[in-house]
N, C-alpha and C. Protein backbone atom coordinates (compact mmCIF):
# COMPACT_ATOMS: atom_id res chain seq x y z
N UNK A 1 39.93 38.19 -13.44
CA UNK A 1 39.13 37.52 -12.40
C UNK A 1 39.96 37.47 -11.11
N UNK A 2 39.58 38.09 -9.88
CA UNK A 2 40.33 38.08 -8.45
C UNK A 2 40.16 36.44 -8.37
N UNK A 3 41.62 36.54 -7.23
CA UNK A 3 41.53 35.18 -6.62
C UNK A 3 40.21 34.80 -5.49
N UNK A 4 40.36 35.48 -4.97
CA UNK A 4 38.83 34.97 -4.51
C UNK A 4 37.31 34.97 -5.09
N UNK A 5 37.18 35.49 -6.21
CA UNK A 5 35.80 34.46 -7.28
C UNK A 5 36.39 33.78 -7.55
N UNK A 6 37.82 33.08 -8.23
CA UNK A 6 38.08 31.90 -8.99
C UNK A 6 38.10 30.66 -7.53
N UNK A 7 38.31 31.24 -6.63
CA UNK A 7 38.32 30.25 -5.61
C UNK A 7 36.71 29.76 -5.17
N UNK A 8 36.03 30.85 -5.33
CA UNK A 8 34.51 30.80 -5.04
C UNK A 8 34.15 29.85 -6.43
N UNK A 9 33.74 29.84 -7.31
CA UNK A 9 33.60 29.20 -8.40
C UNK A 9 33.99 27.72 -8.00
N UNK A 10 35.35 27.59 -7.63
CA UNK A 10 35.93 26.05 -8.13
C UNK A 10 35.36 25.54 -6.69
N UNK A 11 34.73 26.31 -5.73
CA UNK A 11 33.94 25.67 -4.15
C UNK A 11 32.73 24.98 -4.75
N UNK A 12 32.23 26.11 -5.42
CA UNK A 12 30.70 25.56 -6.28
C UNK A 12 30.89 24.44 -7.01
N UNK A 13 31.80 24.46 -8.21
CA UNK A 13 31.62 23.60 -8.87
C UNK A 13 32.13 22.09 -8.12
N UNK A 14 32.83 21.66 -7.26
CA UNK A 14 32.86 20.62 -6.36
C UNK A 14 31.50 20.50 -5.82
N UNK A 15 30.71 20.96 -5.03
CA UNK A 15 29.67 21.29 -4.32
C UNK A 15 29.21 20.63 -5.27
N UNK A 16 28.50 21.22 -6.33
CA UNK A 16 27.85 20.61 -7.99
C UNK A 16 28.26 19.13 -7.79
N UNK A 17 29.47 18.75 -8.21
CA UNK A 17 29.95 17.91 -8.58
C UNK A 17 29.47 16.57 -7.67
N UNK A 18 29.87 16.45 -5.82
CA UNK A 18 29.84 15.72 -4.98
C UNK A 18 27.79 15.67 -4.77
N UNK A 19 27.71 16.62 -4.76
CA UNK A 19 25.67 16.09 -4.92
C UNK A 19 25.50 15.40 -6.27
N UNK A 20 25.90 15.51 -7.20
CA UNK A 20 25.49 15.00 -8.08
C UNK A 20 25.73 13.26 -8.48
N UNK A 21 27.00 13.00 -7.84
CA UNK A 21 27.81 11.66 -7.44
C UNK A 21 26.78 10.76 -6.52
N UNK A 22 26.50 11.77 -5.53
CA UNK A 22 25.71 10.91 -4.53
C UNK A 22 24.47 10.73 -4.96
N UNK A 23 23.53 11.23 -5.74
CA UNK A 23 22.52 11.32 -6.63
C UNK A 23 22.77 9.85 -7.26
N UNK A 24 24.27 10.33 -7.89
CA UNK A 24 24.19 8.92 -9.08
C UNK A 24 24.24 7.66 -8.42
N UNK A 25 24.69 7.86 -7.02
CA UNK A 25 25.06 6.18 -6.30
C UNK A 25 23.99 6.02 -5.12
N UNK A 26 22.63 6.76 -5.35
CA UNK A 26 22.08 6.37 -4.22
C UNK A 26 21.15 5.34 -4.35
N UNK A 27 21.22 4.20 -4.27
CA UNK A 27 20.45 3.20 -3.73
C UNK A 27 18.58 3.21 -4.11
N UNK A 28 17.86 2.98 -5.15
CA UNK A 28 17.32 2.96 -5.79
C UNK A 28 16.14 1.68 -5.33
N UNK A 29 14.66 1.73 -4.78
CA UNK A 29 13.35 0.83 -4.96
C UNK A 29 13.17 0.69 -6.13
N UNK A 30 13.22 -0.46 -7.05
CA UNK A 30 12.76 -0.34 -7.62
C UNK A 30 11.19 -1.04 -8.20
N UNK A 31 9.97 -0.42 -8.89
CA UNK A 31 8.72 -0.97 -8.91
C UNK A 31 9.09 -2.26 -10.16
N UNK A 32 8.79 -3.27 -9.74
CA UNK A 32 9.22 -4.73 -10.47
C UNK A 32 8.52 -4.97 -11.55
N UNK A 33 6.82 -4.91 -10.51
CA UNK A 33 5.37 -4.92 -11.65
C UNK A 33 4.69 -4.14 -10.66
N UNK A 34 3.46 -3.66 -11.52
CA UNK A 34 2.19 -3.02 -10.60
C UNK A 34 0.96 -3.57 -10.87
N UNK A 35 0.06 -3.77 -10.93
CA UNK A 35 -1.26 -3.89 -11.53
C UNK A 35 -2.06 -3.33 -10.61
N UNK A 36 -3.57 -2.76 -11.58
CA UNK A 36 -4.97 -2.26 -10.16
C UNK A 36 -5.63 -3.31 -11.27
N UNK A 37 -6.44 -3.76 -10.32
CA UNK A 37 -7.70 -4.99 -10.75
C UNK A 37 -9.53 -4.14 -9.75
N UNK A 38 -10.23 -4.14 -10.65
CA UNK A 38 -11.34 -3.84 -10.27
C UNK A 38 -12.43 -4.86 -9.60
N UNK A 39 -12.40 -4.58 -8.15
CA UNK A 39 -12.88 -5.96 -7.44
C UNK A 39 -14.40 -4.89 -6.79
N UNK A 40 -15.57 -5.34 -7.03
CA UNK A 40 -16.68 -4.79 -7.01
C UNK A 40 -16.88 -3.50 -6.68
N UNK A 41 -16.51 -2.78 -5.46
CA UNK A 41 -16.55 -1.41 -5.43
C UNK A 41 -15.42 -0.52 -5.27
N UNK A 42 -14.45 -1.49 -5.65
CA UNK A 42 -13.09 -0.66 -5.38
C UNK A 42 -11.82 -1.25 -6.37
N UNK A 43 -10.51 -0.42 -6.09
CA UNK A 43 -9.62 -1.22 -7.24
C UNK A 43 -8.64 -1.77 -6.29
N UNK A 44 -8.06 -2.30 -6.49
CA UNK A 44 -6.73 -3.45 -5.39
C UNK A 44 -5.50 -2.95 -5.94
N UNK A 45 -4.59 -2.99 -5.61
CA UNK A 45 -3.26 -2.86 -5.88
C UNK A 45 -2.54 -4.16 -5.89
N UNK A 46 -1.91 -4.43 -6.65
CA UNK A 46 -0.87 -5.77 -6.17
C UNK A 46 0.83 -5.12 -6.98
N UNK A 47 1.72 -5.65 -6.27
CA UNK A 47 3.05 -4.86 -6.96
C UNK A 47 3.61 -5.27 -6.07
N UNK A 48 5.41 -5.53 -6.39
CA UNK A 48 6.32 -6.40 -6.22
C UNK A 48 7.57 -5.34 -6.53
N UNK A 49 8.19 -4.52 -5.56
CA UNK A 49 9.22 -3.91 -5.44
C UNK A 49 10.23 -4.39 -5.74
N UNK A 50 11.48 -4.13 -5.83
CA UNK A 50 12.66 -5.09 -5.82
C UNK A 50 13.87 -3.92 -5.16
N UNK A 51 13.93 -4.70 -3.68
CA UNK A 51 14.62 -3.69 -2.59
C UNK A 51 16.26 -4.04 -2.07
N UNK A 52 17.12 -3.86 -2.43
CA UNK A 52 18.75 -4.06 -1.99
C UNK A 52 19.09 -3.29 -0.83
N UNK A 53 19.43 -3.74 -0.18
CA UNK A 53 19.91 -2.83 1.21
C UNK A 53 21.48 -2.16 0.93
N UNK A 54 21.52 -1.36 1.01
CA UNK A 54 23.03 -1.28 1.36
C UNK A 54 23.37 -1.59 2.20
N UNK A 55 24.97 -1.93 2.50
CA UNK A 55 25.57 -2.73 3.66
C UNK A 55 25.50 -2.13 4.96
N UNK A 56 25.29 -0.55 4.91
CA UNK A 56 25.18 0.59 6.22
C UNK A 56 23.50 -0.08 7.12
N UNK A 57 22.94 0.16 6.09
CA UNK A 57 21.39 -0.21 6.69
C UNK A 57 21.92 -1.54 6.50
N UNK A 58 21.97 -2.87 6.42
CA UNK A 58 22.01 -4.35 6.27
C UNK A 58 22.96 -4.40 7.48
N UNK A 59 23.85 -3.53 8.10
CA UNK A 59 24.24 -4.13 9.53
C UNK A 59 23.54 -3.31 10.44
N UNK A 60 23.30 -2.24 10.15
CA UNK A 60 21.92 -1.74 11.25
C UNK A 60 20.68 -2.75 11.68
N UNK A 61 20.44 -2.82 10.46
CA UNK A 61 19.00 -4.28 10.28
C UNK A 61 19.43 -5.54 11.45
N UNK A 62 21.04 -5.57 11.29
CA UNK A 62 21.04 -6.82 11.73
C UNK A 62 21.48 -6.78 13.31
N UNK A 63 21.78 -5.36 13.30
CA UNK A 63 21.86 -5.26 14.87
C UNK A 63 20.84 -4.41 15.84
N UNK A 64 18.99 -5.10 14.87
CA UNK A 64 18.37 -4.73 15.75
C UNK A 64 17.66 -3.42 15.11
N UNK A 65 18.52 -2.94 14.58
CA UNK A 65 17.53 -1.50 14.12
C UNK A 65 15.86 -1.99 13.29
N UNK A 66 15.18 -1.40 13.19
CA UNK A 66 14.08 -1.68 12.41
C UNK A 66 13.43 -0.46 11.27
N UNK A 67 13.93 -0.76 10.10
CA UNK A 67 13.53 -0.03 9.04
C UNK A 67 11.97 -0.05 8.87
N UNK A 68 11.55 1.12 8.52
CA UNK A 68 10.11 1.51 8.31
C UNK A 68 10.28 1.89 6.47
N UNK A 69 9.88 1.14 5.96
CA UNK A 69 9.01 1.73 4.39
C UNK A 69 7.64 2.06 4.09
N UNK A 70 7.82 2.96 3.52
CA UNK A 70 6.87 4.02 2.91
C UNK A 70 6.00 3.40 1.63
N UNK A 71 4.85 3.09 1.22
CA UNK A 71 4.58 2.67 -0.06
C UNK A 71 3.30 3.74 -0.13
N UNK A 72 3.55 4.36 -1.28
CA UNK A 72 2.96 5.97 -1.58
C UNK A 72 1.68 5.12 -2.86
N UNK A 73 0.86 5.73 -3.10
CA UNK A 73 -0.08 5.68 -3.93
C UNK A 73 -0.92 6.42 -4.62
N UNK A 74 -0.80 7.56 -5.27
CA UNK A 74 -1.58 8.81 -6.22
C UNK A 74 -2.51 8.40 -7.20
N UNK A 75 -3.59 9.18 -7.75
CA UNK A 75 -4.18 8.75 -8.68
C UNK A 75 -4.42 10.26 -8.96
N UNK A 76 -3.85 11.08 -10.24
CA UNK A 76 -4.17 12.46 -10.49
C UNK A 76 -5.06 12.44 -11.71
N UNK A 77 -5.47 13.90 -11.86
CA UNK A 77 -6.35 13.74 -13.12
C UNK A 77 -5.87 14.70 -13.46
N UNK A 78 -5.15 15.82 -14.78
CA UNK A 78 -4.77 16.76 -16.07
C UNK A 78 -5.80 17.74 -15.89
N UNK A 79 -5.43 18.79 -15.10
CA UNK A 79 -6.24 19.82 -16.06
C UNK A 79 -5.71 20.60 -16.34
N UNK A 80 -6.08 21.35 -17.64
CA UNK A 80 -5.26 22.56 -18.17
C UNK A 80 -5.88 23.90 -17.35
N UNK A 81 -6.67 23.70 -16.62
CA UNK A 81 -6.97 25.18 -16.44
C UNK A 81 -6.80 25.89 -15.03
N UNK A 82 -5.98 24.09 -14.59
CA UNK A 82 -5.64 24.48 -12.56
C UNK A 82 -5.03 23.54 -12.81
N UNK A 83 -4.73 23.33 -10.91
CA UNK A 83 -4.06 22.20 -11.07
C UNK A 83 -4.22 20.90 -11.25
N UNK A 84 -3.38 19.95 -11.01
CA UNK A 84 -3.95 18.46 -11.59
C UNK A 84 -4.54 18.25 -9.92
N UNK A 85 -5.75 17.24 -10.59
CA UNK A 85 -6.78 16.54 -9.32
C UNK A 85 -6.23 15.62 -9.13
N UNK A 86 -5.75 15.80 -7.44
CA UNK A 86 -5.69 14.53 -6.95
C UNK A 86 -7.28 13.22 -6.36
N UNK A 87 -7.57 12.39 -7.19
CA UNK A 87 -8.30 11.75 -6.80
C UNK A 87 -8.15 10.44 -6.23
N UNK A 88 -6.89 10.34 -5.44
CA UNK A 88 -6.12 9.29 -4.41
C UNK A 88 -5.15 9.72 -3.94
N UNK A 89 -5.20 9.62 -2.63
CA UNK A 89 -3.28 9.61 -2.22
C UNK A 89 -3.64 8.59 -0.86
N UNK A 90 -2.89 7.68 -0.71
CA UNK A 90 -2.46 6.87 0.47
C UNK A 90 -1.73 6.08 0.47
N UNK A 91 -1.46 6.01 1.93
CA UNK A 91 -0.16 5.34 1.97
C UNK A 91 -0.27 4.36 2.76
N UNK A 92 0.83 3.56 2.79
CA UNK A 92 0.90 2.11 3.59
C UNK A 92 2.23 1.67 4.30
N UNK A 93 2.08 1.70 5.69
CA UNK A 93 3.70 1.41 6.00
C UNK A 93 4.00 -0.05 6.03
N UNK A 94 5.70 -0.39 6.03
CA UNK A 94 5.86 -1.53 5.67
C UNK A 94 7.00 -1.60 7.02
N UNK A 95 6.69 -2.55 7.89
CA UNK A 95 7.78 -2.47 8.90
C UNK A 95 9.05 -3.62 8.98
N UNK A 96 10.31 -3.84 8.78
CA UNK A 96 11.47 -4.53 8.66
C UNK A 96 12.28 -4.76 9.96
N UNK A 97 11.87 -5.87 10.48
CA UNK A 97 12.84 -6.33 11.52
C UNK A 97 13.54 -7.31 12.21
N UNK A 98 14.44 -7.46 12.48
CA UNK A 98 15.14 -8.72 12.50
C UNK A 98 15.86 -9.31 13.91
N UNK A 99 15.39 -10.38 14.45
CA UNK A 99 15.43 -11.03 16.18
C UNK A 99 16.65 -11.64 16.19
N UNK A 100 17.58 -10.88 16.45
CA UNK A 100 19.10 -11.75 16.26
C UNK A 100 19.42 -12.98 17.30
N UNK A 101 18.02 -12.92 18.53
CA UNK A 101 18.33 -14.33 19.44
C UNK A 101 17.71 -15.63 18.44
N UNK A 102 16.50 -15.38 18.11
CA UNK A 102 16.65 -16.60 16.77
C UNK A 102 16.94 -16.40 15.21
N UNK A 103 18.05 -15.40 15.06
CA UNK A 103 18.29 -14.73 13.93
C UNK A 103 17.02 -15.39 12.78
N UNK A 104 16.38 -14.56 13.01
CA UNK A 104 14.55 -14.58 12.36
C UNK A 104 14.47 -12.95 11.64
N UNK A 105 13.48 -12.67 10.73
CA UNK A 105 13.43 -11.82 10.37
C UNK A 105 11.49 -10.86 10.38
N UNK A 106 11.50 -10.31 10.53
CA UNK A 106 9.58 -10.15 11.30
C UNK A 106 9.25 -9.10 9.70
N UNK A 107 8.38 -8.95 8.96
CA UNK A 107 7.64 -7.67 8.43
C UNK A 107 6.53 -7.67 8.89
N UNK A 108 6.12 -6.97 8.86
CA UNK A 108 4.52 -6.36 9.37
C UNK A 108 4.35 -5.03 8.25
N UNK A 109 2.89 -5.34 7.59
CA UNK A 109 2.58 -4.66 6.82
C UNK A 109 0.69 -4.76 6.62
N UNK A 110 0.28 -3.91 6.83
CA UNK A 110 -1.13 -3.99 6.87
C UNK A 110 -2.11 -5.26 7.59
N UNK A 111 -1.10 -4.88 8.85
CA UNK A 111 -2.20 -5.56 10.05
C UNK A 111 -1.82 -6.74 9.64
N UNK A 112 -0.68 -6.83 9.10
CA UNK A 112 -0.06 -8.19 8.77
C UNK A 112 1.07 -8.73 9.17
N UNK A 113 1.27 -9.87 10.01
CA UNK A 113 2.85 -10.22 10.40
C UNK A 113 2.89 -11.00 9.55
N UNK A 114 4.79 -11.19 9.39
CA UNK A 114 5.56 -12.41 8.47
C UNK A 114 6.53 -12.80 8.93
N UNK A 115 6.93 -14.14 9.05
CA UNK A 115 8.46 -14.32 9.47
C UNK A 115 9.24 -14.78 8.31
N UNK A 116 10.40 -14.76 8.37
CA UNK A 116 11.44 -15.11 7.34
C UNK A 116 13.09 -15.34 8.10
N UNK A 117 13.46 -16.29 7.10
CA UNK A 117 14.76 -17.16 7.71
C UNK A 117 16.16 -16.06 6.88
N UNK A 118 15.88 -15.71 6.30
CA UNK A 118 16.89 -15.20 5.02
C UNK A 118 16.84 -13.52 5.14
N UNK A 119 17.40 -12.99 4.90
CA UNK A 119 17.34 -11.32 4.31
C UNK A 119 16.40 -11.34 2.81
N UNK A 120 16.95 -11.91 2.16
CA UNK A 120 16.85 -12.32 0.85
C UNK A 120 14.78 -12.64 0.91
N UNK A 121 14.43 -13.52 1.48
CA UNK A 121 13.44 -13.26 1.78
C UNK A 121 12.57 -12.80 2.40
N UNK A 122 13.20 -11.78 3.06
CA UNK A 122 12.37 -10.81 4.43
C UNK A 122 12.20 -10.00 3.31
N UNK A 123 12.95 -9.59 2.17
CA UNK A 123 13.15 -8.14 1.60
C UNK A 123 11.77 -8.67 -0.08
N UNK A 124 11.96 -9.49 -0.22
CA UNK A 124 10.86 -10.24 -1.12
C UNK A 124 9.67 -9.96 -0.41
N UNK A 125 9.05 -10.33 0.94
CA UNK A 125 8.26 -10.27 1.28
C UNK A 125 7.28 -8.89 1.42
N UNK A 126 8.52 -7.94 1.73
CA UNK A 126 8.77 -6.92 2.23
C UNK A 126 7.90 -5.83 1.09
N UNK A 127 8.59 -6.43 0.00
CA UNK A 127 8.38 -5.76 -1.12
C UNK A 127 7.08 -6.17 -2.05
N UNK A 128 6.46 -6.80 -1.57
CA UNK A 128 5.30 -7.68 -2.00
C UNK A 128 3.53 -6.94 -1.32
N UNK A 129 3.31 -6.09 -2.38
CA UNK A 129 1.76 -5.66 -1.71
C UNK A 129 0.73 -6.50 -2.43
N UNK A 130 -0.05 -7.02 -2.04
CA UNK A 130 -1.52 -8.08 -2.33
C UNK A 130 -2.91 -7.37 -2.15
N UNK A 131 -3.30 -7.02 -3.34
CA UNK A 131 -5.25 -6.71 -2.69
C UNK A 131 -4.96 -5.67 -1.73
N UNK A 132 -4.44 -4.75 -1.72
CA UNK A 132 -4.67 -3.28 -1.22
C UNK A 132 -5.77 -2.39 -1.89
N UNK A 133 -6.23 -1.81 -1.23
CA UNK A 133 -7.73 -1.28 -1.51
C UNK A 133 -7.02 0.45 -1.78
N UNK A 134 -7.12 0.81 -3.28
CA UNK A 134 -6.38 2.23 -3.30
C UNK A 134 -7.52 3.46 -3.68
N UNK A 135 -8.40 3.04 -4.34
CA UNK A 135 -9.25 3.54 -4.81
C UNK A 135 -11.39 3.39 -5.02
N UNK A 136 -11.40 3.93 -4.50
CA UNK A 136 -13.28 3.59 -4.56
C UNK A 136 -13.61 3.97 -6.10
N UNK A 137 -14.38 2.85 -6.29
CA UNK A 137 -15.03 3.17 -7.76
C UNK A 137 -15.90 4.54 -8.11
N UNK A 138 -16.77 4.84 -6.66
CA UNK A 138 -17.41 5.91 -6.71
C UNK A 138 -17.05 7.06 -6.74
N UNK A 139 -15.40 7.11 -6.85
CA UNK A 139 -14.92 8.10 -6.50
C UNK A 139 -14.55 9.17 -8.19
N UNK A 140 -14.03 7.98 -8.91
CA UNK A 140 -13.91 8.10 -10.33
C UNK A 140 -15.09 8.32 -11.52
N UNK A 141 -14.43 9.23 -12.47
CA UNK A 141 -15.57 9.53 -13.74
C UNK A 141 -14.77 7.98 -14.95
N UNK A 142 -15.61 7.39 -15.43
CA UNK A 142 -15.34 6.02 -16.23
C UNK A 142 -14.75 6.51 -17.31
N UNK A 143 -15.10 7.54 -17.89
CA UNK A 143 -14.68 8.41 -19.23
C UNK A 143 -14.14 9.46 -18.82
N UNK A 144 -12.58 9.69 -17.72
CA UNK A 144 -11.63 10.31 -17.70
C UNK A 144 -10.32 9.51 -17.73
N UNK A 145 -9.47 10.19 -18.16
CA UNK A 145 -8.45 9.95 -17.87
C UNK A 145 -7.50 9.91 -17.09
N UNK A 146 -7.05 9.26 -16.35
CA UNK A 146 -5.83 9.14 -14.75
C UNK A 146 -4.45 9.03 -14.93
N UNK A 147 -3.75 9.06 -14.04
CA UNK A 147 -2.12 8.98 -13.95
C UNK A 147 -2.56 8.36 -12.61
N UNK A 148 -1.60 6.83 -12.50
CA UNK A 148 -1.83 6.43 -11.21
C UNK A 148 -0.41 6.56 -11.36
N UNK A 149 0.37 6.61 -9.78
CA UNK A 149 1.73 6.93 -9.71
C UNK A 149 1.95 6.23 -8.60
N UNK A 150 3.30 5.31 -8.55
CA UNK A 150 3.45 3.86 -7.48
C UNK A 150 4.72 4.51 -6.84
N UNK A 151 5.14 4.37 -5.74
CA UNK A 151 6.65 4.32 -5.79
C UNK A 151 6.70 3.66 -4.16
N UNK A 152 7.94 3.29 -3.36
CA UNK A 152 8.34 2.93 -1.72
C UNK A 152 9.84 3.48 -1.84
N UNK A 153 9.84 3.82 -0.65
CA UNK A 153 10.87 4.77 0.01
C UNK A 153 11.08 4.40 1.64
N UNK A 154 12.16 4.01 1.89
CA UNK A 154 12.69 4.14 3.26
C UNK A 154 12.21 5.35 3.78
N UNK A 155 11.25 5.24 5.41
CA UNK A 155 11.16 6.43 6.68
C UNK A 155 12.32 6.70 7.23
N UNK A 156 13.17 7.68 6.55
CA UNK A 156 14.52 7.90 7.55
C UNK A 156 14.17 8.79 8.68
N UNK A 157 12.72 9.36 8.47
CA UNK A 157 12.42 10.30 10.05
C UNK A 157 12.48 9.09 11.31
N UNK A 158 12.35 7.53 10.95
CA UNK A 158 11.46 6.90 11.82
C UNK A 158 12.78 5.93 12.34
N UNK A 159 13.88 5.94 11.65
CA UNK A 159 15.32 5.64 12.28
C UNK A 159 15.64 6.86 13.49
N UNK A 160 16.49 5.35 14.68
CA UNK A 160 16.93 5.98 15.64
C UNK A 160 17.58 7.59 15.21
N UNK A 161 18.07 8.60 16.13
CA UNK A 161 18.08 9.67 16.02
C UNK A 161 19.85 9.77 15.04
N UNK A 162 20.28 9.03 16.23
CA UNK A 162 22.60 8.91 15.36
C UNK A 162 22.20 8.50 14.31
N UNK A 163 21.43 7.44 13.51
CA UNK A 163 21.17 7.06 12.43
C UNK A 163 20.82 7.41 11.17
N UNK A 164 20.04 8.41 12.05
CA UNK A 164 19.62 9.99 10.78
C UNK A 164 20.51 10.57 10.51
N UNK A 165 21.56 11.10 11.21
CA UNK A 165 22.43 11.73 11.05
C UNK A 165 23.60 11.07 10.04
N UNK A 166 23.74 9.90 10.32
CA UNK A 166 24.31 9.16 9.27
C UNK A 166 23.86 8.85 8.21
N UNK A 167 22.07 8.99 7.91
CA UNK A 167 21.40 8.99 6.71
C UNK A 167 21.64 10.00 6.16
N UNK A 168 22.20 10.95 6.75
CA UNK A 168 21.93 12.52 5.94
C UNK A 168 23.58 12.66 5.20
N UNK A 169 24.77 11.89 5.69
CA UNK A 169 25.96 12.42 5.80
C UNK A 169 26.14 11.05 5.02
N UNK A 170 25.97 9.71 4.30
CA UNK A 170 26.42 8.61 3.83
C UNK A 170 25.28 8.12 3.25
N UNK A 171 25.93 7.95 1.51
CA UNK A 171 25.90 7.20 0.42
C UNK A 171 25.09 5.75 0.74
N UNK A 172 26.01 4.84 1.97
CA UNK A 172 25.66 4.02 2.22
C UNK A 172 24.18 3.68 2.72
N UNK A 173 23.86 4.82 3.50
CA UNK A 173 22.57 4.77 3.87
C UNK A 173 21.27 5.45 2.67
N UNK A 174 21.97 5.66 1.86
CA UNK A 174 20.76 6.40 1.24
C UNK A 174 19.96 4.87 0.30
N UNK A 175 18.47 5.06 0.51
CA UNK A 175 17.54 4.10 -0.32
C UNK A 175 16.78 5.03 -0.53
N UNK A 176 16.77 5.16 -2.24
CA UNK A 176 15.34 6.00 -2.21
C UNK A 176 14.49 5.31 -3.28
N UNK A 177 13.18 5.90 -4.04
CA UNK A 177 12.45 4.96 -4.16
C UNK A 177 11.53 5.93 -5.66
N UNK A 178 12.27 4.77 -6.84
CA UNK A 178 11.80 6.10 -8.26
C UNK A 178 9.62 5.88 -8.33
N UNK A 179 9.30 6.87 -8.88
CA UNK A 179 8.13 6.71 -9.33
C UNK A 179 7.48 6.37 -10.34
N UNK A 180 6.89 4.77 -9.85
CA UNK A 180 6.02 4.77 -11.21
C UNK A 180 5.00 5.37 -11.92
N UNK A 181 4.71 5.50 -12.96
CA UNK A 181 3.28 6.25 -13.36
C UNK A 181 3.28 5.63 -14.81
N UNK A 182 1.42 5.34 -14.62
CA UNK A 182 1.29 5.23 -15.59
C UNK A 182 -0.16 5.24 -15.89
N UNK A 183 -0.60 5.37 -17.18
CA UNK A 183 -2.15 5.88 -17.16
C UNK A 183 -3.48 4.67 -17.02
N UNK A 184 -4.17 5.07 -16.48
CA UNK A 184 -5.28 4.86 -16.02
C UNK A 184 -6.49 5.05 -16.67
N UNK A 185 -7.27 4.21 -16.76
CA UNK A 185 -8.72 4.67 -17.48
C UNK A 185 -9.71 3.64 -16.30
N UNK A 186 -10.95 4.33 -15.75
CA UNK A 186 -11.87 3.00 -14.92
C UNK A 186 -13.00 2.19 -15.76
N UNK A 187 -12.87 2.57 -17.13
CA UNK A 187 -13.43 1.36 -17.67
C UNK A 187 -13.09 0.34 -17.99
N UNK A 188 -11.61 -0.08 -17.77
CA UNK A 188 -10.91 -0.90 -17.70
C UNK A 188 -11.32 -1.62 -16.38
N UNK A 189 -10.84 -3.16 -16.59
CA UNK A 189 -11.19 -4.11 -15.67
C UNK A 189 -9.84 -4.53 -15.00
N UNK A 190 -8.61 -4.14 -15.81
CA UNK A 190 -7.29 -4.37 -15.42
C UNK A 190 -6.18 -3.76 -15.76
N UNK A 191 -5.63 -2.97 -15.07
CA UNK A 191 -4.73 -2.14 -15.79
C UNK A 191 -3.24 -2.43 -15.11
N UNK A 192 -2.31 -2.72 -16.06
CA UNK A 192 -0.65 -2.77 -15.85
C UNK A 192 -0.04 -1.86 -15.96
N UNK A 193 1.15 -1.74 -14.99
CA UNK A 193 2.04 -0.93 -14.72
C UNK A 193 2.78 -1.55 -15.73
N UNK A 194 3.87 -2.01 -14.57
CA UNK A 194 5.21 -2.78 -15.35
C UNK A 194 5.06 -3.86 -14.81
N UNK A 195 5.87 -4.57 -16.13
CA UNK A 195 6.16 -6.06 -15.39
C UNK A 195 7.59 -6.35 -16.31
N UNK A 196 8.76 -6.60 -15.31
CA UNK A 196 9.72 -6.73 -15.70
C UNK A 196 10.10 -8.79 -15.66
């Protein structure tokens, strides 16, 4: 084996190695509980994230920056003979920000303001969806089967521009956000995700 493949090789396998590290330490949404409840012509969402900042974003936050979250919503249907039907996708932004002249904390989330005294409870709040409208009843067959799929994720497009750049290059900044799924039927009157 020449010295330069064994040198090429041991580039890769670092390369391998350092994505895979940052993979393992990146900063994780996680879905707490979910439920859809069937409220006359449509289904609601309610679900309770559980969101940790890292300390990179938690002094950004506090000097003013304002984090944007993502809360994603799918409802697919299985087919073997194409692809799977999407019969939902929407989304909902969740906005995070914090007034360091009355060190106050603001969310805004569906035409909704909140204030909060704490991090601790800006990020509770934050993470808290109520009676979101995800799905029309008319839209669904009662006797199929669904995959509804939950997850929230930090907008790093929607951070200042240096900030991205530091999202892309540090651990610290990375929040990302796993997916829930779980099955669905609409003759059901109530269906659970998780509840931890």
């Amino acid at each position: 084996m020449t010295t330069f493949l064994r040198h090429s090789l041991w580039a890769v396998a670092c390369f391998i190695a350092v994505c895979m590290t940052s993979v393992a330490h990146a900063q994780v949404i996680k879905v707490k509980q979910a439920e859809l409840e069937k409220v006359e012509g449509a289904w609601l969402l309610n679900a309770n994230f559980g969101i940790e900042l890292p300390p990179g974003l938690e002094n950004a936050l506090k000097k003013g920056v304002t984090l944007h979250f993502v809360v994603q919503f799918e409802l697919t249907r299985n087919r073997w003979y194409w692809f799977d039907e999407k019969t939902a996708n929407v989304q909902r932004q969740v906005r995070l920000s914090h007034q360091p002249l009355i060190n106050q904390y603001r969310i805004t989330a569906g035409g909704l303001a909140f204030n909060a005294n704490s991090l601790v409870e800006a990020l509770r709040i934050a993470g808290t969806i109520g009676g979101w409208s995800v799905i029309e009843a008319a839209a669904i067959d009662a006797e199929k089967q669904y995959e509804a799929a939950l997850r929230m994720t930090l907008d790093l497009g929607k951070l200042p521009k240096p900030f991205q750049v530091d999202a892309l290059n540090s651990r610290d900044w990375s929040l990302s956000g796993e997916w829930l799924r779980f099955p669905f039927n609409a003759s059901m009157t109530t269906v659970m995700g998780r509840k931890l």
